[in-house]
N, C-alpha and C. Protein backbone atom coordinates (compact mmCIF):
# COMPACT_ATOMS: atom_id res chain seq x y z
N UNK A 1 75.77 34.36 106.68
CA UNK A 1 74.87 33.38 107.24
C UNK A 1 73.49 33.48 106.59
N UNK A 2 73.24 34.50 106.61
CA UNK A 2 71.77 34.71 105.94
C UNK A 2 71.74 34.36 104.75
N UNK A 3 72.87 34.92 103.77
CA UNK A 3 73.06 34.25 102.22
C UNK A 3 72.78 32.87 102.10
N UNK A 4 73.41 32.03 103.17
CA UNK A 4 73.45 30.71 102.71
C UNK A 4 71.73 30.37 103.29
N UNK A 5 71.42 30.67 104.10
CA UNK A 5 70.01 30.20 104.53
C UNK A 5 69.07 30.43 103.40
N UNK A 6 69.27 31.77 102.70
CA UNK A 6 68.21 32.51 101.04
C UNK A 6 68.62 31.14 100.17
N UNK A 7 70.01 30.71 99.94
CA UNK A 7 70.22 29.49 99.03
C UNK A 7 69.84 28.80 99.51
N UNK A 8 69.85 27.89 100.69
CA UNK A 8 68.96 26.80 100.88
C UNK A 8 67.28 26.53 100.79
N UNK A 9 66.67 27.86 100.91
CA UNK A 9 65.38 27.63 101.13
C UNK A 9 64.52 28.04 99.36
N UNK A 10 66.19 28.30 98.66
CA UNK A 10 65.50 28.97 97.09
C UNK A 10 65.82 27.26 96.26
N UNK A 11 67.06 26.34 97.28
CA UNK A 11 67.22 25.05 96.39
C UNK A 11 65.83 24.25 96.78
N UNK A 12 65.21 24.79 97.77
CA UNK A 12 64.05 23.37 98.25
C UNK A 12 63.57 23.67 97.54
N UNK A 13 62.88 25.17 97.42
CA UNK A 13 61.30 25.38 96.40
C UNK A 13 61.68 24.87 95.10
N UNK A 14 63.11 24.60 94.42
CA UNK A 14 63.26 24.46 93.07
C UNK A 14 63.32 23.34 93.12
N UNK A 15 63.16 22.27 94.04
CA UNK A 15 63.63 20.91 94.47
C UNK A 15 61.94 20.41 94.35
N UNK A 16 61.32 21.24 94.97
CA UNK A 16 59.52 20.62 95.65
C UNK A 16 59.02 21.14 93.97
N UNK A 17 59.57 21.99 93.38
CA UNK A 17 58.66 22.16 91.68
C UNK A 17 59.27 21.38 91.36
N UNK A 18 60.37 20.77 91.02
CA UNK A 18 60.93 19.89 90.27
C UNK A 18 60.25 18.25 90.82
N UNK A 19 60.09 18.46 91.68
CA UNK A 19 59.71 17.23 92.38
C UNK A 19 57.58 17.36 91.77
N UNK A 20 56.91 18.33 92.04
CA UNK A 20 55.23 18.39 91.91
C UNK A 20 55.75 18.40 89.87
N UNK A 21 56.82 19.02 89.34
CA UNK A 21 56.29 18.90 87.66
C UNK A 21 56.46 17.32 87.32
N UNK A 22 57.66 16.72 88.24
CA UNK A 22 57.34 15.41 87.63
C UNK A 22 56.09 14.30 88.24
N UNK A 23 55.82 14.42 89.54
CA UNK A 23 55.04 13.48 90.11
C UNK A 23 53.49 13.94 90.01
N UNK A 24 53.36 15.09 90.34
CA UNK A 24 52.01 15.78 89.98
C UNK A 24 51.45 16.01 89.01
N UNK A 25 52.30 16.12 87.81
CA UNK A 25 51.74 16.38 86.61
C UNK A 25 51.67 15.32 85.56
N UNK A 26 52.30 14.27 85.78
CA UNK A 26 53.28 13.23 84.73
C UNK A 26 53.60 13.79 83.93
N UNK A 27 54.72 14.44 84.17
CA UNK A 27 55.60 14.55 83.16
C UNK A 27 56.98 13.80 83.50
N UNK A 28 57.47 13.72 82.20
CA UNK A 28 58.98 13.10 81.88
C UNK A 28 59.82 14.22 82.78
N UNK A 29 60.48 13.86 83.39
CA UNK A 29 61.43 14.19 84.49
C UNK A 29 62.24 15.40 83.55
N UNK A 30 63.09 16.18 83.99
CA UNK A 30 64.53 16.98 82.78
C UNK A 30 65.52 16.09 82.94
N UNK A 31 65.78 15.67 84.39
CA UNK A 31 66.77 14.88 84.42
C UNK A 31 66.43 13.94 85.68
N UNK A 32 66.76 12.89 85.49
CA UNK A 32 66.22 11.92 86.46
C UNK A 32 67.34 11.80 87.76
N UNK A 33 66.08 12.04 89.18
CA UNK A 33 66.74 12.36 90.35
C UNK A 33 67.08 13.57 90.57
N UNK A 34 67.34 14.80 89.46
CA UNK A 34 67.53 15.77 89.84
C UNK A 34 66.72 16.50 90.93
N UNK A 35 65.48 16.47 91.22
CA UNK A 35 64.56 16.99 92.78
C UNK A 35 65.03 16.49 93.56
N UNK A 36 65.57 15.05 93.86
CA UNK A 36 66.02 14.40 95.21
C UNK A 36 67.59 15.00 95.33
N UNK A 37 68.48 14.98 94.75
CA UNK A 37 69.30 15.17 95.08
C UNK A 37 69.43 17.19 95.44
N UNK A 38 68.52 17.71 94.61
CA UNK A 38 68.59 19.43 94.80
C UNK A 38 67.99 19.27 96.76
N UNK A 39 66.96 18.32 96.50
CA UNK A 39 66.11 18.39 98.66
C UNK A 39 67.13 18.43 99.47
N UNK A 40 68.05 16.97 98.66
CA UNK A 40 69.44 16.61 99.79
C UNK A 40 70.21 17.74 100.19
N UNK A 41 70.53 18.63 99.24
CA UNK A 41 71.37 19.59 98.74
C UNK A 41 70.88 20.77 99.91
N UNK A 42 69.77 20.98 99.31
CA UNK A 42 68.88 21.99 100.37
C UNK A 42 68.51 21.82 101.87
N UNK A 43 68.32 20.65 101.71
CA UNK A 43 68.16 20.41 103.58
C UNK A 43 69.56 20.00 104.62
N UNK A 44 70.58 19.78 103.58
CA UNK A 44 71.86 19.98 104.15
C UNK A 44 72.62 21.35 104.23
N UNK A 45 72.18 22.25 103.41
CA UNK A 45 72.55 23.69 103.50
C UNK A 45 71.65 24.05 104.60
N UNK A 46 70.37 23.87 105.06
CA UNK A 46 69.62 24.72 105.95
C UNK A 46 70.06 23.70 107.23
N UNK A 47 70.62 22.51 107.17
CA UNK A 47 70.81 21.72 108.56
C UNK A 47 72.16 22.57 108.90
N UNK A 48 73.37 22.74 108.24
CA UNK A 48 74.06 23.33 108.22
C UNK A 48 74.33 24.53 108.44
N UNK A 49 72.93 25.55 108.53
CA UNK A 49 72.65 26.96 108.97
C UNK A 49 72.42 26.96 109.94
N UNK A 50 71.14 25.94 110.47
CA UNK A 50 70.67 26.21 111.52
C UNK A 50 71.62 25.63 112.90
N UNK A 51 72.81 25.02 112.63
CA UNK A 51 73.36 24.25 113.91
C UNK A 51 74.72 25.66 113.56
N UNK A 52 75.21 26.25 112.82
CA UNK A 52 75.43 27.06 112.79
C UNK A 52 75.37 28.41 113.43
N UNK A 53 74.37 28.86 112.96
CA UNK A 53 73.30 30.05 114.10
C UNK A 53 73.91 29.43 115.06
N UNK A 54 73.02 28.41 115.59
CA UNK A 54 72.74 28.12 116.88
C UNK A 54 74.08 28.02 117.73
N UNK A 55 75.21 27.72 117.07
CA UNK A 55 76.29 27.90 117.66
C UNK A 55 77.18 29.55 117.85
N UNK A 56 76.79 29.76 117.31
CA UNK A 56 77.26 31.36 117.10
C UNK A 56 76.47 31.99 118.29
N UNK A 57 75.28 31.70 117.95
CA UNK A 57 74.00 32.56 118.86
C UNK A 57 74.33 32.57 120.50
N UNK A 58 74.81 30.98 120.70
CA UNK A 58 75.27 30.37 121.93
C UNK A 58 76.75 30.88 122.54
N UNK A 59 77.51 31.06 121.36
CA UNK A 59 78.86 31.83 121.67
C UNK A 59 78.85 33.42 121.86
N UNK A 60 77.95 33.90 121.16
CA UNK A 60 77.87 35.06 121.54
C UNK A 60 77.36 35.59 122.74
N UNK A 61 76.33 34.48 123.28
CA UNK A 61 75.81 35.35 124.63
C UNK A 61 77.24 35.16 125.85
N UNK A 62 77.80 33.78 125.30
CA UNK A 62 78.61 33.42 126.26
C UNK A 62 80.13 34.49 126.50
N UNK A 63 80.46 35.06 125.09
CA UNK A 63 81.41 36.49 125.10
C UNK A 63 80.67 37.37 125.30
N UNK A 64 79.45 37.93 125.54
CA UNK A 64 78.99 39.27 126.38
C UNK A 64 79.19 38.32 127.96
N UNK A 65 78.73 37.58 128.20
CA UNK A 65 78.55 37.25 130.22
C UNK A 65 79.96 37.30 130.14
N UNK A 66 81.18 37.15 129.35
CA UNK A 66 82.20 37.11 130.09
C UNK A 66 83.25 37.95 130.34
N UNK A 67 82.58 39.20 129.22
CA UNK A 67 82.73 40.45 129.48
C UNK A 67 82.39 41.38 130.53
N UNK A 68 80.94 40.80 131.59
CA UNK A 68 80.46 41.60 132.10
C UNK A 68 81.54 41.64 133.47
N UNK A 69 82.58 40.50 133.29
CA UNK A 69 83.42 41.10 135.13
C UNK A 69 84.37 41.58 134.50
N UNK A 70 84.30 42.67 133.72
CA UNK A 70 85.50 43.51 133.46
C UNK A 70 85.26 44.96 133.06
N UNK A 71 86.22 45.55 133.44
CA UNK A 71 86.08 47.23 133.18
C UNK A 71 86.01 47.32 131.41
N UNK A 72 84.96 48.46 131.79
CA UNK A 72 84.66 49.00 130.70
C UNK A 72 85.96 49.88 129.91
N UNK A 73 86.70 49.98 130.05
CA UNK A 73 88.21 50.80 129.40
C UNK A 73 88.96 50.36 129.64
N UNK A 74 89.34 49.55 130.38
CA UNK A 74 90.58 49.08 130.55
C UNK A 74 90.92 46.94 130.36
N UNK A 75 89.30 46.78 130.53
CA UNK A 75 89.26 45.13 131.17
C UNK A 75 90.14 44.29 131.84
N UNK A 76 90.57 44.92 132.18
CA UNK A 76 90.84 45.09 134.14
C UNK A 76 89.90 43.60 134.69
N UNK A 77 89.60 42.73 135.60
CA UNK A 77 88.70 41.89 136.07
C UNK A 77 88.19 43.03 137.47
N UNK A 78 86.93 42.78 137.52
CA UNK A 78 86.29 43.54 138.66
C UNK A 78 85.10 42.59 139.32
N UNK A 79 84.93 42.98 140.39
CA UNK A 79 83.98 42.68 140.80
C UNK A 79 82.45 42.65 140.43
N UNK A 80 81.91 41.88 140.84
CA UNK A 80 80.30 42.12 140.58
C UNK A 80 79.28 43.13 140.49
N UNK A 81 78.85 43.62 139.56
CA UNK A 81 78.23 44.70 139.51
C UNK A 81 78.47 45.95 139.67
N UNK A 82 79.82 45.60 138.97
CA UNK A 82 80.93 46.61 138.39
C UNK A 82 80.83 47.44 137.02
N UNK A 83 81.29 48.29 137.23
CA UNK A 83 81.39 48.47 135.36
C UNK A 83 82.56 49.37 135.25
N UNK A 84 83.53 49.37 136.49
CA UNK A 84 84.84 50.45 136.26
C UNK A 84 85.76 49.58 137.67
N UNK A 85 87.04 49.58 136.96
CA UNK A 85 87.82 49.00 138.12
C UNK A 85 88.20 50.39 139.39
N UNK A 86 88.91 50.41 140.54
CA UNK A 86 89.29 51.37 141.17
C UNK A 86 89.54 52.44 140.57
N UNK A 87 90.71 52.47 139.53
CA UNK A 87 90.93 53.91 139.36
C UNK A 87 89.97 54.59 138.01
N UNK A 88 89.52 53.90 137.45
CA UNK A 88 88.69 53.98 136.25
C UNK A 88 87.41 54.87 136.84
N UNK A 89 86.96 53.97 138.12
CA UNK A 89 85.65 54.65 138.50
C UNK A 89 85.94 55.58 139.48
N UNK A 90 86.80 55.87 139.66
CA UNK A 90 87.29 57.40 140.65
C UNK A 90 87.63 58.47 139.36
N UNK A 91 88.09 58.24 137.73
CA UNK A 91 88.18 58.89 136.85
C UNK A 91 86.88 59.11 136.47
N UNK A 92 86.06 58.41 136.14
CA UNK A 92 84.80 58.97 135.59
C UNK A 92 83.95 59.56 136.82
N UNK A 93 83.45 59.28 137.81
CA UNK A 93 83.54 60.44 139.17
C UNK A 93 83.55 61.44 139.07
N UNK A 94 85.39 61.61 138.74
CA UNK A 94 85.55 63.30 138.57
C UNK A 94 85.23 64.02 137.29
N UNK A 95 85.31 62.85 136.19
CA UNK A 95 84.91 63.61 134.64
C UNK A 95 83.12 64.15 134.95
N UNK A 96 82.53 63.24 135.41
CA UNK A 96 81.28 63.52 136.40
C UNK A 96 80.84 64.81 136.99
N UNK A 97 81.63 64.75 137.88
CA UNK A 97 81.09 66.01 138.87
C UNK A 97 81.78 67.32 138.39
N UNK A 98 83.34 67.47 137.18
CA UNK A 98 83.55 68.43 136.99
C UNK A 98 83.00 69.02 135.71
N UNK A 99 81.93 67.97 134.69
CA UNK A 99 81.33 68.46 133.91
C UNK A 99 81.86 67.90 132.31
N UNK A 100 82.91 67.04 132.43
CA UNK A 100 84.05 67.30 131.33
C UNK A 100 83.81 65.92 130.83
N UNK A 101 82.64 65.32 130.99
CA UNK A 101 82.07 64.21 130.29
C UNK A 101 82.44 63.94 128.94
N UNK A 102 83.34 63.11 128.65
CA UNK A 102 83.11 63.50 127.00
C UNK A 102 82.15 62.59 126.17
N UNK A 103 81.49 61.60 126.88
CA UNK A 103 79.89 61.32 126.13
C UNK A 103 78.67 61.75 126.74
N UNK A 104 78.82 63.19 127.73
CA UNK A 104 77.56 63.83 127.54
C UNK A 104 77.42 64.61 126.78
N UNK A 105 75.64 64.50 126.55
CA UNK A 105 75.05 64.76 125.11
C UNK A 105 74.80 66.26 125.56
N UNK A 106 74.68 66.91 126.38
CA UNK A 106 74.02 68.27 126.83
C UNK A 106 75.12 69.02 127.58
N UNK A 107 75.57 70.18 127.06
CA UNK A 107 76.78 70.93 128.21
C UNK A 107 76.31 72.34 128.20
């Protein structure tokens, strides 16, 4: 995603010089239309990024919320303000209180 956004915003600047060497400077064009069609080029690659993102960005929050009613090990569906179904959170409990954590950092 990011690649294509670096190409779109490297075709405008070569699009806006191509566009200021012929209109700003008078000079004879290299090839005629080539700035308009590189803008087209470029502002359809960055229209194309940005509804992009924005769809991704939008899907992604929507697969974390729909993760959150489910157990963490098993995804199991649970209740609200859950993060372990019945037997999951009676297992970590006892990994808990008997010490045998295996992602605590300190033993």
């Amino acid at each position: 995603m990011l690649s294509l956004l670096k190409a779109a915003m490297i075709i405008l600047i070569v699009a806006f010089g191509l566009w200021m060497y012929e209109n700003e400077f008078d000079n004879e064009p290299l090839i005629r239309g080539l700035d308009t069609v590189l803008g087209y080029l470029g502002g359809i690659l960055l229209a194309i990024t940005v509804i992009s993102g924005s769809v991704l960005f939008i899907m992604g929050k929507t697969a974390k919320w729909q993760m959150k009613t489910r157990c963490i090990r098993c995804g199991v569906k649970i209740g609200k303000n859950e993060m372990y179904c019945a037997k999951h959170k009676q297992e970590v409990a006892d990994e808990y209180l008997r010490g045998t954590d295996p992602g605590a950092f300190f033993e």
